[in-house]
Protein backbone atom coordinates (compact mmCIF):
# COMPACT_ATOMS: atom_id res chain seq x y z
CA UNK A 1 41.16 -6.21 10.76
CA UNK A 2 38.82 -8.70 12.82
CA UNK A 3 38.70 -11.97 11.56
CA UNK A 4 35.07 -12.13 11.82
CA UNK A 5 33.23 -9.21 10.59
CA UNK A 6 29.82 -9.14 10.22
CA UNK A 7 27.59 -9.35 7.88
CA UNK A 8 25.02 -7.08 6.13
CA UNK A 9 21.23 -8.50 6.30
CA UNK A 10 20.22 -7.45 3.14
CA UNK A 11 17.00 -9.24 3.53
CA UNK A 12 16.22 -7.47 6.66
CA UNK A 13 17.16 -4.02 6.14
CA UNK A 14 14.92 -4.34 3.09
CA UNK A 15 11.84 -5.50 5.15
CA UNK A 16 12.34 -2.97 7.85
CA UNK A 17 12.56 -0.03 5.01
CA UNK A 18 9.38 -1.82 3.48
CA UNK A 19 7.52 -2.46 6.41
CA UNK A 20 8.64 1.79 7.93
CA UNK A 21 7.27 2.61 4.35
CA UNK A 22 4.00 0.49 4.66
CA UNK A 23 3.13 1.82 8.32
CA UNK A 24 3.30 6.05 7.09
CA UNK A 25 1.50 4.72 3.96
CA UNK A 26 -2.14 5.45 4.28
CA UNK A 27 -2.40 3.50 1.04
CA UNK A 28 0.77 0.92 1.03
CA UNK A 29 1.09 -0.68 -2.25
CA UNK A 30 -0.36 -4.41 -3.21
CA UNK A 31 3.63 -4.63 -4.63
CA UNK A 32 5.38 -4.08 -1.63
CA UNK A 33 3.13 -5.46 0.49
CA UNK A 34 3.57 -8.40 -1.97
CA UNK A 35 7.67 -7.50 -1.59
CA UNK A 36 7.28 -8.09 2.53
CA UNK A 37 4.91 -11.10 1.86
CA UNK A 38 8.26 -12.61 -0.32
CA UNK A 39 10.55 -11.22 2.46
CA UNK A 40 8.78 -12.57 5.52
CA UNK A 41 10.49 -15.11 7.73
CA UNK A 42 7.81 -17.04 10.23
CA UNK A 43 8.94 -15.39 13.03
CA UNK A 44 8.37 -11.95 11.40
CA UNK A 45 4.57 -12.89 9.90
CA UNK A 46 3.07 -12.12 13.71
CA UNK A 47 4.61 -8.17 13.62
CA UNK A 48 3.27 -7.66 9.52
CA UNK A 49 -0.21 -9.03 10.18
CA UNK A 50 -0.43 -6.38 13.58
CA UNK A 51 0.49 -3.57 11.05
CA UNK A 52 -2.62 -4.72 8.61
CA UNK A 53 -5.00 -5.55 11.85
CA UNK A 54 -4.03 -1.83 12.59
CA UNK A 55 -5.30 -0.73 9.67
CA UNK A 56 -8.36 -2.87 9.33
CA UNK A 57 -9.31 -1.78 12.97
CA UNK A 58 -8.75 1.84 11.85
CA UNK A 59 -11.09 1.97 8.63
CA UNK A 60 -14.84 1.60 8.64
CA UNK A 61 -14.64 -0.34 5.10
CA UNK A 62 -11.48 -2.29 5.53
CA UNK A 63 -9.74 -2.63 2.38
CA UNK A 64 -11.37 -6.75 1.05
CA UNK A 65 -7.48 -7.09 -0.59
CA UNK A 66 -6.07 -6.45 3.30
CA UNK A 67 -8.66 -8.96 4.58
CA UNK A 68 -7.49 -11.19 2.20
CA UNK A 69 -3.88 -10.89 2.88
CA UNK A 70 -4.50 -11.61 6.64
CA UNK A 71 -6.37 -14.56 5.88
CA UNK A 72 -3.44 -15.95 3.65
CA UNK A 73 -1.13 -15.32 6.58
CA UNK A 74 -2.85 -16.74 9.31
């Protein structure tokens, strides 16, 4: 057995589940978006707020709770 074995991310394998969930979602949510929000590291926020750009680019009456969640974030 190695004497260093590596760890399991929970953290991150949690956020990457969330965030695969989130992007086949038409309709993600507000808790787990709220769950990714908690998850987030700083380097991570650029990648989640692309996802809800995505989706305010896509819709012709952006959701005002998505708009608000970018604003938070930026």
């Amino acid at each position: 057995m190695p004497s260093e074995q590596k760890t399991y991310d929970v953290r991150s394998a949690l956020l990457r589940a969330l965030m695969e969930k989130v992007h086949d979602d038409p309709y993600p949510s507000a808790t787990m978006l709220d769950m990714i929000e908690s998850l987030l590291e700083p380097r991570e926020v650029p990648i989640y707020v692309e996802e809800l750009l995505d989706r305010v680019r896509a819709d012709r009456f952006p959701s005002i709770d998505m708009l608000q969640r970018i604003d938070r974030l930026v």
